[in-house]
N, C-alpha and C. Protein backbone atom coordinates (compact mmCIF):
# COMPACT_ATOMS: atom_id res chain seq x y z
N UNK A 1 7.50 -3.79 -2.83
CA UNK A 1 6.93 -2.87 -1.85
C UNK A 1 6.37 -1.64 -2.55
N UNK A 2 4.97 -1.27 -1.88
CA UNK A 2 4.25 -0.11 -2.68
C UNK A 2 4.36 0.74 -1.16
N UNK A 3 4.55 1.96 -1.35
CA UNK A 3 3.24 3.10 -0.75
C UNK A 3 2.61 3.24 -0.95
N UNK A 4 1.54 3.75 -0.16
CA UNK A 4 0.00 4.22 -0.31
C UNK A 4 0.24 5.11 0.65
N UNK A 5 -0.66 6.21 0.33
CA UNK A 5 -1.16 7.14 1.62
C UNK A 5 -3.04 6.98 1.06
N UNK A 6 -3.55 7.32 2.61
CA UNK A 6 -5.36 7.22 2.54
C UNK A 6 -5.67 8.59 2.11
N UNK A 7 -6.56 8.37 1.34
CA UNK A 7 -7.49 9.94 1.28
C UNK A 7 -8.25 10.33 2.78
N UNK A 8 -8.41 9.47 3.47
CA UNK A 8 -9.21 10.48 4.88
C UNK A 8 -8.31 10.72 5.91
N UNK A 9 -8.90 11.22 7.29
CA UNK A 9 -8.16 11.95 7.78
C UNK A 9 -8.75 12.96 8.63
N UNK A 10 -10.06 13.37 8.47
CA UNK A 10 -10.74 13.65 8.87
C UNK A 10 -11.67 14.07 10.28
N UNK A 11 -11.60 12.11 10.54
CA UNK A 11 -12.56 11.59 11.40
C UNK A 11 -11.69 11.68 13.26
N UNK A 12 -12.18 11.47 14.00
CA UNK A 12 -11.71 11.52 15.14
C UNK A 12 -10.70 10.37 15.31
N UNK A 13 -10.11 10.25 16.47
CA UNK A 13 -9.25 9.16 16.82
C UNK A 13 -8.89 8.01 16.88
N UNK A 14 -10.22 7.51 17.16
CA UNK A 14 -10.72 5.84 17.25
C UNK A 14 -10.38 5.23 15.96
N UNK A 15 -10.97 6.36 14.92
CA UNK A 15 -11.46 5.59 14.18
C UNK A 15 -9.80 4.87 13.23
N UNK A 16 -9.25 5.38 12.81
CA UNK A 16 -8.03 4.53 12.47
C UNK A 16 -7.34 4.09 13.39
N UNK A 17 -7.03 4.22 14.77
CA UNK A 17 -5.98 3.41 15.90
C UNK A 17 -7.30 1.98 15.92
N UNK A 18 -8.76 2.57 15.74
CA UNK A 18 -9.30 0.85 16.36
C UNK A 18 -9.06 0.20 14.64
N UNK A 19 -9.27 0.44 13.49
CA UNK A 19 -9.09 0.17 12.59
C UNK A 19 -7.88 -0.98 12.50
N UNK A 20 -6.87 -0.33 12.66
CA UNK A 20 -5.40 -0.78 12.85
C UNK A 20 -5.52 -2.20 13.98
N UNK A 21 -5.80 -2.04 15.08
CA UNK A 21 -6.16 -2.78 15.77
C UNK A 21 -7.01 -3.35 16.55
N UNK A 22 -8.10 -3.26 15.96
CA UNK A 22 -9.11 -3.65 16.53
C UNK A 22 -10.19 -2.50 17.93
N UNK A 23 -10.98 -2.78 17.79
CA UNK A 23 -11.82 -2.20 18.90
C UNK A 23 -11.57 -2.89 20.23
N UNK A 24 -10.68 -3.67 20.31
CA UNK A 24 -10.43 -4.46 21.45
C UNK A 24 -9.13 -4.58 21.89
N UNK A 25 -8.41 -4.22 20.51
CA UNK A 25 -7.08 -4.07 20.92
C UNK A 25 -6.34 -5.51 20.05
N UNK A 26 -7.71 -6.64 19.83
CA UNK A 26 -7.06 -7.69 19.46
C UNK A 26 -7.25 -8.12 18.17
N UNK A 27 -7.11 -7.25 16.83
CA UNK A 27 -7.72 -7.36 15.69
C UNK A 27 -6.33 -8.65 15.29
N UNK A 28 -6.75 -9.71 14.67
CA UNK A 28 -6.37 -11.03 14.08
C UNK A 28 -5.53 -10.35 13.19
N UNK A 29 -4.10 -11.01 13.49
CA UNK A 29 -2.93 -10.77 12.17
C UNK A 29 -2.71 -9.37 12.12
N UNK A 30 -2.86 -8.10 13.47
CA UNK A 30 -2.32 -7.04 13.82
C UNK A 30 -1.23 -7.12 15.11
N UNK A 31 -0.30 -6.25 14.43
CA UNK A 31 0.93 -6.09 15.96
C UNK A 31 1.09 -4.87 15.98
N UNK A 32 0.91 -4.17 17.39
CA UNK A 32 1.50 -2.98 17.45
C UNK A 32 3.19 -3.04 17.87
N UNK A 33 3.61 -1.94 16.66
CA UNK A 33 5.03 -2.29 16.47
C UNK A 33 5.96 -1.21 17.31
N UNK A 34 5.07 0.24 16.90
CA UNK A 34 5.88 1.19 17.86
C UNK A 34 4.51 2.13 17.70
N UNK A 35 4.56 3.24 18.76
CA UNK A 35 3.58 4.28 19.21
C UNK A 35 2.92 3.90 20.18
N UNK A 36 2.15 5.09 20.49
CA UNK A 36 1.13 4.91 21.44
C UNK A 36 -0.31 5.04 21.04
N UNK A 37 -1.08 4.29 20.77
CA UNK A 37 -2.66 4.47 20.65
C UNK A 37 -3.26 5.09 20.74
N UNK A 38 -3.22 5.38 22.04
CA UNK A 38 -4.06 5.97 23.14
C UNK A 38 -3.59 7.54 23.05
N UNK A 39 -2.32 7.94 22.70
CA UNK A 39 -1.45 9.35 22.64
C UNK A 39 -1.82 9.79 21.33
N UNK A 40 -1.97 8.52 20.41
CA UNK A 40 -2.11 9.51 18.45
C UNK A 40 -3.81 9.59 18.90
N UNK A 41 -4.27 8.50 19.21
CA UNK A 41 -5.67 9.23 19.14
C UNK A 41 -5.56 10.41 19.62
N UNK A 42 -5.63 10.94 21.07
CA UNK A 42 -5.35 11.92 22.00
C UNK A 42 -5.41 13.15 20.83
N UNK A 43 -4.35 12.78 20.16
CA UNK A 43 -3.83 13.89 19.76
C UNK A 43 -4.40 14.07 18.45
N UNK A 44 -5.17 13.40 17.57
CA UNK A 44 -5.76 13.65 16.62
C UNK A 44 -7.07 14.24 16.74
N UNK A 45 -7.87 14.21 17.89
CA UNK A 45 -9.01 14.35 18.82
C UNK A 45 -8.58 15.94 19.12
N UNK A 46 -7.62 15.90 19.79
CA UNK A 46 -7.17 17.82 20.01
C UNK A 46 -7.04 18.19 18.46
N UNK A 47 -6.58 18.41 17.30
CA UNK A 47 -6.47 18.84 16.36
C UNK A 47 -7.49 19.87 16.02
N UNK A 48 -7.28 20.87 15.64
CA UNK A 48 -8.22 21.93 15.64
C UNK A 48 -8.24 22.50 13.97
N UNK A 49 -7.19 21.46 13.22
CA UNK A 49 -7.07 21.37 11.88
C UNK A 49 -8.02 20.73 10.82
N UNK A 50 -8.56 20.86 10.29
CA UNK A 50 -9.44 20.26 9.36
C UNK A 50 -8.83 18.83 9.11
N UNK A 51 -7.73 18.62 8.59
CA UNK A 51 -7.06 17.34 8.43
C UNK A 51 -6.28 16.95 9.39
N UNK A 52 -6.53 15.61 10.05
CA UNK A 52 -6.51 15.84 11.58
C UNK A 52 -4.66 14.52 11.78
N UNK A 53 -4.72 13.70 10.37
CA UNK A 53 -4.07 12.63 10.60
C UNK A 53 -3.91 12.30 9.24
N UNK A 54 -2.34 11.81 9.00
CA UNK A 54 -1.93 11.61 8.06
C UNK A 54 -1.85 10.02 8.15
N UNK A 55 -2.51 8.99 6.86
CA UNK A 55 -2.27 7.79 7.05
C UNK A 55 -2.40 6.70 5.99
N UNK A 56 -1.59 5.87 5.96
CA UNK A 56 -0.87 5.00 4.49
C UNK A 56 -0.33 3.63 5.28
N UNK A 57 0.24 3.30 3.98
CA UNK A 57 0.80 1.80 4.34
C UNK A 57 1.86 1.74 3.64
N UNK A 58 2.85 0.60 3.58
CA UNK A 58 3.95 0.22 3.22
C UNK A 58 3.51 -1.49 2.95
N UNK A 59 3.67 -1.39 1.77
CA UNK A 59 2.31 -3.04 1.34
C UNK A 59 3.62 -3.64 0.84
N UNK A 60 3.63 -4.77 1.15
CA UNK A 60 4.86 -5.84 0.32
C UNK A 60 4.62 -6.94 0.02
N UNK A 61 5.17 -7.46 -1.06
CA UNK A 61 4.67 -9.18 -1.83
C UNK A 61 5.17 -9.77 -0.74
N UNK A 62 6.37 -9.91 -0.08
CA UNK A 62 6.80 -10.74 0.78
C UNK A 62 5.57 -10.93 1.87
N UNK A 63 6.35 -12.20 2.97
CA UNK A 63 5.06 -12.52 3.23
C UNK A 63 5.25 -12.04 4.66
N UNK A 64 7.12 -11.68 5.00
CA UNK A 64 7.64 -11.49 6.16
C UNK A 64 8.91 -10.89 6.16
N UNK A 65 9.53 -10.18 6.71
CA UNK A 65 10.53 -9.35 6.98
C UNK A 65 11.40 -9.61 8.29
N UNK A 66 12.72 -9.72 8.46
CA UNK A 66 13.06 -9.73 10.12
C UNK A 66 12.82 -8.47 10.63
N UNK A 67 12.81 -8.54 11.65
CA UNK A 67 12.16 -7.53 12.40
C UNK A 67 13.39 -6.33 12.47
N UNK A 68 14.60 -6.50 12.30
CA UNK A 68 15.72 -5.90 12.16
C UNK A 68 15.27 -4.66 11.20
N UNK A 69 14.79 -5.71 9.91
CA UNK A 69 14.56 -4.79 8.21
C UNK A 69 13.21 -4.22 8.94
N UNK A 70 12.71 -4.32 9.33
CA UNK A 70 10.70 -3.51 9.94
C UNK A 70 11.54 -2.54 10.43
N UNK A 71 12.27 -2.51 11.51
CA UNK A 71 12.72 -1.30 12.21
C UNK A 71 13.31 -0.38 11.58
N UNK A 72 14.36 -0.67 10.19
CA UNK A 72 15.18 0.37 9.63
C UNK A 72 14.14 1.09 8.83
N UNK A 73 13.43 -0.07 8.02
CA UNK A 73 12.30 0.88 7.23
C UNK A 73 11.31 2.24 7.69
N UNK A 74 10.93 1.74 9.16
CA UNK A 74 10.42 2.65 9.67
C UNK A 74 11.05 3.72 9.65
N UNK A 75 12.46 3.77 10.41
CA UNK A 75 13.20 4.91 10.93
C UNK A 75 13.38 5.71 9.50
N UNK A 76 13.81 4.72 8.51
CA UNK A 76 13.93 5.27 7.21
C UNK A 76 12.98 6.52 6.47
N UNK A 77 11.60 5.78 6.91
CA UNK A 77 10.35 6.39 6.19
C UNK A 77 9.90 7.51 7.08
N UNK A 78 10.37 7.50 8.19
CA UNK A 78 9.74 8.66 8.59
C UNK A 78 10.69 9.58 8.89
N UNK A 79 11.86 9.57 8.30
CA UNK A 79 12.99 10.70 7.98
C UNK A 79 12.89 11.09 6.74
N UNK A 80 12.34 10.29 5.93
CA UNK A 80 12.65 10.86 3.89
C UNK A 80 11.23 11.44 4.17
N UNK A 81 10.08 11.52 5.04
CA UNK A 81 8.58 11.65 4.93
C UNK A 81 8.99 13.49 5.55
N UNK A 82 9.51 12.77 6.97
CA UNK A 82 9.74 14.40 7.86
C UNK A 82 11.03 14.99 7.91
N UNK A 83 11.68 15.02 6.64
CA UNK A 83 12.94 15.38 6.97
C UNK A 83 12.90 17.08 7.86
N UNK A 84 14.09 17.18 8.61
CA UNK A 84 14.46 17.87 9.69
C UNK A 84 14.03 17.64 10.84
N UNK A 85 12.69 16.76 10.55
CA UNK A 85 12.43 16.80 12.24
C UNK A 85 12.74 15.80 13.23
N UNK A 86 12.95 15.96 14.76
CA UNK A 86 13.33 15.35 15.21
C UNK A 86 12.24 14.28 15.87
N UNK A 87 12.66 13.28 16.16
CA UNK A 87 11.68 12.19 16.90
C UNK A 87 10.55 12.85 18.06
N UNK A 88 10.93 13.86 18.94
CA UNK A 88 10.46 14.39 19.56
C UNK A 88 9.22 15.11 19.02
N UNK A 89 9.30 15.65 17.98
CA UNK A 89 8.48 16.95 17.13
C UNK A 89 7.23 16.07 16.79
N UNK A 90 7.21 14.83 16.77
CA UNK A 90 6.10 14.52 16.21
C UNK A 90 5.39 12.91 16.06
N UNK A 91 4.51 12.53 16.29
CA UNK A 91 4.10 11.09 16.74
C UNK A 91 3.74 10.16 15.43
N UNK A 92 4.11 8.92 15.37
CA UNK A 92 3.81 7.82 14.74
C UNK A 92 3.30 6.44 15.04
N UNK A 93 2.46 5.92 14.51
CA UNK A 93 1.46 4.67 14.94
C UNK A 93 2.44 3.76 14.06
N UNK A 94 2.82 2.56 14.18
CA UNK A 94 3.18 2.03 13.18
C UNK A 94 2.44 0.66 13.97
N UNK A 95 1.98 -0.32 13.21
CA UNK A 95 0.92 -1.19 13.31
C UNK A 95 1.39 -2.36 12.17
N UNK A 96 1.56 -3.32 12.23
CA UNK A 96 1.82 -4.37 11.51
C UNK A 96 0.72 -5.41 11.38
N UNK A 97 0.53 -5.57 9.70
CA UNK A 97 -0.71 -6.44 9.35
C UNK A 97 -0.35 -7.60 8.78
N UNK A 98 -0.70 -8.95 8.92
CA UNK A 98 -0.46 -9.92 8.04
C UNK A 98 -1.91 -10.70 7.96
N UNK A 99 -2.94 -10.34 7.92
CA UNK A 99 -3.79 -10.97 7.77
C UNK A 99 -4.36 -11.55 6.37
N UNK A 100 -3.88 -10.99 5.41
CA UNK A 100 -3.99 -11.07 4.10
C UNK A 100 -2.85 -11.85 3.60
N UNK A 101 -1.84 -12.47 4.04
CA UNK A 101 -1.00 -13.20 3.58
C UNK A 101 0.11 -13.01 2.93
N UNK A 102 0.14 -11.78 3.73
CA UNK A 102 1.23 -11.04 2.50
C UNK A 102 1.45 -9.76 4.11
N UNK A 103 2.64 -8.83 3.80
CA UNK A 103 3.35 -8.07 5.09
C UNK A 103 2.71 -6.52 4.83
N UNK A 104 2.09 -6.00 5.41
CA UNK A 104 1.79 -4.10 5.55
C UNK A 104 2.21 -3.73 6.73
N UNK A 105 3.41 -2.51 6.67
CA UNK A 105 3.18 -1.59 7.87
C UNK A 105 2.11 -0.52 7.55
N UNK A 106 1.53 -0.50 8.28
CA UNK A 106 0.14 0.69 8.39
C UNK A 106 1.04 1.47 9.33
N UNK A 107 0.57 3.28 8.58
CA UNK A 107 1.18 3.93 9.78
C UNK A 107 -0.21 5.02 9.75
N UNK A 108 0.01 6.05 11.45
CA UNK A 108 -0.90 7.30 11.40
C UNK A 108 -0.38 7.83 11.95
N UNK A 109 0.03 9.36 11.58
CA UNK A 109 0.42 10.34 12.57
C UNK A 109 -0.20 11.55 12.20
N UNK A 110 -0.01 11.50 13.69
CA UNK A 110 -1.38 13.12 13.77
C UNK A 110 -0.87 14.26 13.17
N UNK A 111 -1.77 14.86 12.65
CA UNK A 111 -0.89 16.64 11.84
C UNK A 111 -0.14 17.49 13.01
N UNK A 112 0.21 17.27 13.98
CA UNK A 112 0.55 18.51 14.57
C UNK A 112 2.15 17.77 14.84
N UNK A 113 2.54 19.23 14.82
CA UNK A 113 4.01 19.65 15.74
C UNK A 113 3.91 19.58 17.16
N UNK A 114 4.41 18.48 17.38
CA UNK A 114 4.15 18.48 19.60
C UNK A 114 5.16 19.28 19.96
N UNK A 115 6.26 20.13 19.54
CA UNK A 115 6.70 20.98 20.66
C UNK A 115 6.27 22.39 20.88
N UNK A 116 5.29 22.69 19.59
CA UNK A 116 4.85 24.35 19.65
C UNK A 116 3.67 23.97 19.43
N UNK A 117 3.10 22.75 18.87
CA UNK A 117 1.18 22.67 18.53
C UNK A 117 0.96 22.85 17.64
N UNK A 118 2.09 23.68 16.32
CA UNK A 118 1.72 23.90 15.05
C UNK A 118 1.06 23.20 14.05
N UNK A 119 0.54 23.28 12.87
CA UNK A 119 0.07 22.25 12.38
C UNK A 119 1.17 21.76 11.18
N UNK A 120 1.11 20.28 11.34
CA UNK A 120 1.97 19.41 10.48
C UNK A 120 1.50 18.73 9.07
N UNK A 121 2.06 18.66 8.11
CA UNK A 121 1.47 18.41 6.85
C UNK A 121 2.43 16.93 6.47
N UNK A 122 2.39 15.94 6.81
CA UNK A 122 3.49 14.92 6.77
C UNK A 122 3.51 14.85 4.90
N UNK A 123 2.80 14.63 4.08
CA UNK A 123 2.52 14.23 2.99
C UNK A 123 1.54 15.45 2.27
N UNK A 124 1.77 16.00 1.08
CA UNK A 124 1.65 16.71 0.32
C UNK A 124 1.97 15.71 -1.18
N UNK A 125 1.07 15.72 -1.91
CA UNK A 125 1.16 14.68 -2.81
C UNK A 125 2.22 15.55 -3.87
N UNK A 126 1.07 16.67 -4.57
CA UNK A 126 2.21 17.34 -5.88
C UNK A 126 3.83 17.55 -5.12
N UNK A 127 4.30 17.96 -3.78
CA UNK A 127 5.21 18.06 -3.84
C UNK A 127 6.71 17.05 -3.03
N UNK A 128 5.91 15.65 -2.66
CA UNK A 128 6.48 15.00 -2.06
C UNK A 128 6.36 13.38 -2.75
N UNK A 129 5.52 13.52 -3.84
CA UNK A 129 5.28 12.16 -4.34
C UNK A 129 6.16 11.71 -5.05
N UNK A 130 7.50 12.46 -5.74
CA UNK A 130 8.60 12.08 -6.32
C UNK A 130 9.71 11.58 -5.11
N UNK A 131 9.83 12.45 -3.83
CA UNK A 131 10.71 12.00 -3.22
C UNK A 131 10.27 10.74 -2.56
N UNK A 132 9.12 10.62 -1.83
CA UNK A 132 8.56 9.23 -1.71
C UNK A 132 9.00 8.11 -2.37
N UNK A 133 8.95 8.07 -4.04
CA UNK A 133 9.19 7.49 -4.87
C UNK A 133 10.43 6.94 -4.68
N UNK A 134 11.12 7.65 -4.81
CA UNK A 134 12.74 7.26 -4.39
C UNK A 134 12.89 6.59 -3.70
N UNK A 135 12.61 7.11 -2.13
CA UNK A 135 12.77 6.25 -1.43
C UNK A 135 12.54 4.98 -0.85
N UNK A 136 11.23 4.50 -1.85
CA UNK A 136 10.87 3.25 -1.83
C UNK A 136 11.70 2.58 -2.62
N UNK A 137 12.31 2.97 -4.12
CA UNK A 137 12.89 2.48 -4.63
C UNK A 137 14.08 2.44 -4.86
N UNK A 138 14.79 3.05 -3.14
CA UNK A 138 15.87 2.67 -2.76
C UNK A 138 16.15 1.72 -2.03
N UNK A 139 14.84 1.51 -1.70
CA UNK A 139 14.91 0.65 -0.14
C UNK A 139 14.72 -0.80 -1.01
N UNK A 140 14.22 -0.76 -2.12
CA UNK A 140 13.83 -1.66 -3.13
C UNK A 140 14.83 -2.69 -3.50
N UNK A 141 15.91 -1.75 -3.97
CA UNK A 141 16.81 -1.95 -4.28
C UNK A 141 17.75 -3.00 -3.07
N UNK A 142 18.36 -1.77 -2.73
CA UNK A 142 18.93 -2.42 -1.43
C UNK A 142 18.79 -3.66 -0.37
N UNK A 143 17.03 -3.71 -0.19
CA UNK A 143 16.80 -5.12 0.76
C UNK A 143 16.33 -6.22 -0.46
N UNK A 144 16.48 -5.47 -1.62
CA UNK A 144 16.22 -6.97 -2.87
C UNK A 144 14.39 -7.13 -2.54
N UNK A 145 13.88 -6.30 -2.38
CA UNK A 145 12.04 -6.24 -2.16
C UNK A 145 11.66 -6.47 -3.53
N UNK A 146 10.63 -7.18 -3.65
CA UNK A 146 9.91 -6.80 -4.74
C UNK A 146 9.30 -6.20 -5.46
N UNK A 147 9.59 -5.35 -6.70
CA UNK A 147 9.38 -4.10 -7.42
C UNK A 147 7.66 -4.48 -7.91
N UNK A 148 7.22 -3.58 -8.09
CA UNK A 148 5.37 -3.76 -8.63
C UNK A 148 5.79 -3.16 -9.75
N UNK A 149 6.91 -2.66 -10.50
CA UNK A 149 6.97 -2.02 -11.54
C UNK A 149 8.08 -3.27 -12.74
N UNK A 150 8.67 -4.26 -11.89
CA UNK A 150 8.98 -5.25 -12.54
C UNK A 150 8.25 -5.68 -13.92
N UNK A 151 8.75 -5.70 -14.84
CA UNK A 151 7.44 -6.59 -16.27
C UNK A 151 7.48 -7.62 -15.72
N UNK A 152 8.48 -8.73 -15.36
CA UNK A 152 8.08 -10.02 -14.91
C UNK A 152 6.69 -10.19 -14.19
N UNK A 153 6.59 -8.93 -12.93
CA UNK A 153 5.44 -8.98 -12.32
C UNK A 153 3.81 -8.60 -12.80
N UNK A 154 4.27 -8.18 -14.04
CA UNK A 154 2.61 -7.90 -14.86
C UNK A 154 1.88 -8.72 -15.14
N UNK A 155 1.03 -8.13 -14.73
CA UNK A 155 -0.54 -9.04 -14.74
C UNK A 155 -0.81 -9.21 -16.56
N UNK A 156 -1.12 -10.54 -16.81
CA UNK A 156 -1.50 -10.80 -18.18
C UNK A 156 -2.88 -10.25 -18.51
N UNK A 157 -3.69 -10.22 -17.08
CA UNK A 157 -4.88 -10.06 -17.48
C UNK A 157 -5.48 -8.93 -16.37
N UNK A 158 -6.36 -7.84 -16.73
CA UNK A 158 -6.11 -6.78 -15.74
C UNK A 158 -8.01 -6.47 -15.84
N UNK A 159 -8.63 -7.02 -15.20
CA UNK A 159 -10.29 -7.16 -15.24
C UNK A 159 -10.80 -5.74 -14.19
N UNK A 160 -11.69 -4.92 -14.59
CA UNK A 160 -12.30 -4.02 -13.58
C UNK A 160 -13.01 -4.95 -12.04
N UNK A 161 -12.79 -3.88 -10.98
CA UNK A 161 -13.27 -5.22 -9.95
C UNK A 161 -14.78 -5.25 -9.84
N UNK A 162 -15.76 -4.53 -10.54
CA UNK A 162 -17.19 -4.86 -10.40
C UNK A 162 -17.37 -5.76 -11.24
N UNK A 163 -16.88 -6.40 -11.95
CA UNK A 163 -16.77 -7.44 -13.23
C UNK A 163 -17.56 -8.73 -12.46
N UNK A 164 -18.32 -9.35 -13.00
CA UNK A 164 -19.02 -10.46 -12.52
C UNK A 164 -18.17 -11.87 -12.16
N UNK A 165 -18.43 -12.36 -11.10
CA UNK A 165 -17.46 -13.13 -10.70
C UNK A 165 -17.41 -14.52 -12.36
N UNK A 166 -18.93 -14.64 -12.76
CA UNK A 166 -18.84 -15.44 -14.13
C UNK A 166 -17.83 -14.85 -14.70
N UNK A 167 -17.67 -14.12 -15.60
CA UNK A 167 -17.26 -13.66 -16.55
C UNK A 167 -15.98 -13.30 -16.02
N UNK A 168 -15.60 -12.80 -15.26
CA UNK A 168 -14.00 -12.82 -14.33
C UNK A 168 -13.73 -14.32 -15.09
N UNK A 169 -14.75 -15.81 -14.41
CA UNK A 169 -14.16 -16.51 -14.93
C UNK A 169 -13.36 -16.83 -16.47
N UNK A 170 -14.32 -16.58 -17.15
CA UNK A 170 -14.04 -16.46 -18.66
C UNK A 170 -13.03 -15.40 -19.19
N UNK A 171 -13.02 -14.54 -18.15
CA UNK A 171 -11.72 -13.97 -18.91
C UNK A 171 -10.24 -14.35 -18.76
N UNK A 172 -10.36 -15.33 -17.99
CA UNK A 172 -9.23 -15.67 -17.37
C UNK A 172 -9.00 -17.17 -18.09
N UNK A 173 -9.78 -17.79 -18.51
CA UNK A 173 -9.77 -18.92 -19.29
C UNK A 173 -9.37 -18.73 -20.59
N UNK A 174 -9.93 -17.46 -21.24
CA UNK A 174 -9.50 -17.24 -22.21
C UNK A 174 -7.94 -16.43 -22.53
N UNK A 175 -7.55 -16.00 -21.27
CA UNK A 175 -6.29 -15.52 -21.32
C UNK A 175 -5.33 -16.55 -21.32
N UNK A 176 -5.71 -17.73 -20.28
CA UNK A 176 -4.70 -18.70 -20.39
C UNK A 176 -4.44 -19.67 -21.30
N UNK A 177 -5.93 -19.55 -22.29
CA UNK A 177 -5.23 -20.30 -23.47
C UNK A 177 -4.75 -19.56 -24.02
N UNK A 178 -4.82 -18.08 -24.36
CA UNK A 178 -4.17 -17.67 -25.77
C UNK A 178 -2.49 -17.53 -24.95
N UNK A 179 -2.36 -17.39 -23.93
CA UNK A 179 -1.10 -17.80 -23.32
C UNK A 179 -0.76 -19.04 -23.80
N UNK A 180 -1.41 -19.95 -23.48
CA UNK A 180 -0.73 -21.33 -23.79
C UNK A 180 -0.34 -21.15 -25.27
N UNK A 181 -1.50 -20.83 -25.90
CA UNK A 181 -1.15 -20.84 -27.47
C UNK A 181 0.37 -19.99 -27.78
N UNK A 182 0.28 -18.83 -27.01
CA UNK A 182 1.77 -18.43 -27.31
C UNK A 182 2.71 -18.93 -26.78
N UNK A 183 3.15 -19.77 -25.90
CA UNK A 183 3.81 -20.48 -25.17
C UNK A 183 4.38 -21.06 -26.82
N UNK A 184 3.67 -22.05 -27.48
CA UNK A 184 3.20 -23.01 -28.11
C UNK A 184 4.28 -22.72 -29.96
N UNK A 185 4.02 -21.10 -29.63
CA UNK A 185 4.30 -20.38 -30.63
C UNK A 185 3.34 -20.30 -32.07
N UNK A 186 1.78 -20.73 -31.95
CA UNK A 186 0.70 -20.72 -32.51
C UNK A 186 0.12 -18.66 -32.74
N UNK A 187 0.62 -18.49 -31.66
CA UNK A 187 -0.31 -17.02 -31.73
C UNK A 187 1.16 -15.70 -31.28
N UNK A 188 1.72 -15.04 -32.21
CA UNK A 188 2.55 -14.45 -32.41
C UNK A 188 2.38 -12.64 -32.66
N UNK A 189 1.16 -12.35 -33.04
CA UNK A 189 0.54 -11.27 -33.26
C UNK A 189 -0.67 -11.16 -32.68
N UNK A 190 -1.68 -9.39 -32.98
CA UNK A 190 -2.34 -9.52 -32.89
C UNK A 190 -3.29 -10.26 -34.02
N UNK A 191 -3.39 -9.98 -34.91
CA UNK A 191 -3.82 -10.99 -36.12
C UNK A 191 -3.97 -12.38 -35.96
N UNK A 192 -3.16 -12.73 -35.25
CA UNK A 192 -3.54 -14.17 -34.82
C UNK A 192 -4.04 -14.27 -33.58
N UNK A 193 -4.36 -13.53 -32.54
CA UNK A 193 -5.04 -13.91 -31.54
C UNK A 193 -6.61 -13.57 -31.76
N UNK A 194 -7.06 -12.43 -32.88
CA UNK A 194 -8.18 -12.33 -33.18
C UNK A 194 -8.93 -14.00 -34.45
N UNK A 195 -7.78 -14.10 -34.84
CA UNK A 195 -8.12 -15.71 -35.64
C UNK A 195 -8.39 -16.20 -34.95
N UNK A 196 -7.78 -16.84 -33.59
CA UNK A 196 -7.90 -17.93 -32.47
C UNK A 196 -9.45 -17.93 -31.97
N UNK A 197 -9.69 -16.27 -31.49
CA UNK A 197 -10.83 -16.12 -31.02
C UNK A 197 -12.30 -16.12 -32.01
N UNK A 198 -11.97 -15.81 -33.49
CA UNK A 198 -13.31 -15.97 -33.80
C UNK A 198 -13.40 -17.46 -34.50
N UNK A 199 -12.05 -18.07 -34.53
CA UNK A 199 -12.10 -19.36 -34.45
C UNK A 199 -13.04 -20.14 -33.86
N UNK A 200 -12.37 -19.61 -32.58
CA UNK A 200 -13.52 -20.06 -31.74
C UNK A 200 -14.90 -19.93 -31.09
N UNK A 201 -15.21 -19.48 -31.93
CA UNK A 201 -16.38 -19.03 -31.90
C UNK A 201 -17.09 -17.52 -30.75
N UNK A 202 -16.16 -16.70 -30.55
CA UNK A 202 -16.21 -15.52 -30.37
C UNK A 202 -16.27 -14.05 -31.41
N UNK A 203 -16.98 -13.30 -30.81
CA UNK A 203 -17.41 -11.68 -31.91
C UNK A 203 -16.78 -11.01 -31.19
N UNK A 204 -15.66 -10.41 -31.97
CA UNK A 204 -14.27 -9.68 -31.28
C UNK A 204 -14.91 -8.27 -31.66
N UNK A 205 -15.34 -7.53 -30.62
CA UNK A 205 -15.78 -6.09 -30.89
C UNK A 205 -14.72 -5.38 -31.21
């Protein structure tokens, strides 16, 4: 499980509640899990704050969660996010995605304080991105989630994404042999993976 929070925030109401679920209400492989739509827009639309809505995800390798573990996480995340405040003080979208084959809670809540109107800052990066941290990688811990910081889970091969879908291919061909080759115990260094390659007829810049 990763966090993310979005850089915008900006824009009026629609635009992340239809996002989340569709312009119809019926966007494919979305569930609304808890909030009101129609109330965070509302209320992101009144905002008289420059940054109108705070909004991220909770992305996980798994592909599914019981709905038991969805509910604690929530309650979880938006107490280590707003600590002191109470449920009342302040609104949350939480929106469930599986369209990608894999589990996201998407959340949005509007910047303000609903019992005085004040303005609310849910996320502050320099001074909340360590405690965040934690608490993902408590929750990590505890429900046995899958870490993105695992080595098991590292990518052998890590390509920029404007990279040509050709040459994507080829880099990936060539990763899996010099994998195989180390599998093999043929290629042990770097010294030997630059042999392999101009072996084979590659100009190793």
């Amino acid at each position: 499980m990763i966090v993310k929070f979005h850089a915008r925030g900006t824009g009026g109401g629609k635009g992340p509640t239809q996002y989340l679920l569709g312009r119809d209400g019926q966007r494919e492989g979305a569930t609304l899990l808890r909030g009101d739509p129609e109330q965070v827009a509302a209320l992101i639309d009144s905002s008289r704050y420059a940054k109108k809505y705070t909004s991220g995800v909770l992305s996980f390798a798994e592909a599914d969660l019981p709905p038991e573990q969805k509910r604690a996480l929530m309650d979880s995340f938006e107490q280590a996010l707003l600590p002191g405040l109470e449920a009342r003080q302040y609104s949350c979208l939480w929106v469930e995605h599986q369209d990608k084959g894999r589990l996201e809670l998407n959340f949005v809540i509007p910047n303000l304080e609903l019992t005085e109107g004040k303005r609310l800052q849910p996320y502050y990066h320099v001074a909340d991105q360590r405690r965040v941290d934690a608490w993902a990688t408590v929750q990590r811990a505890e429900l046995g989630l899958s870490d993105p910081k695992d080595p098991a889970r590292r990518r052998a091969l890590i390509t920029p994404r404007d990279l040509p879908p050709e040459r994507q291919q080829v880099a990936q061909q060539i990763t899996d042999g010099l994998l195989a080759l180390a599998a093999q115990g043929e290629v042990r260094s770097r010294a030997d993976v630059l042999e392999k390659l101009t072996g084979a007829g590659f100009q190793v810049a």
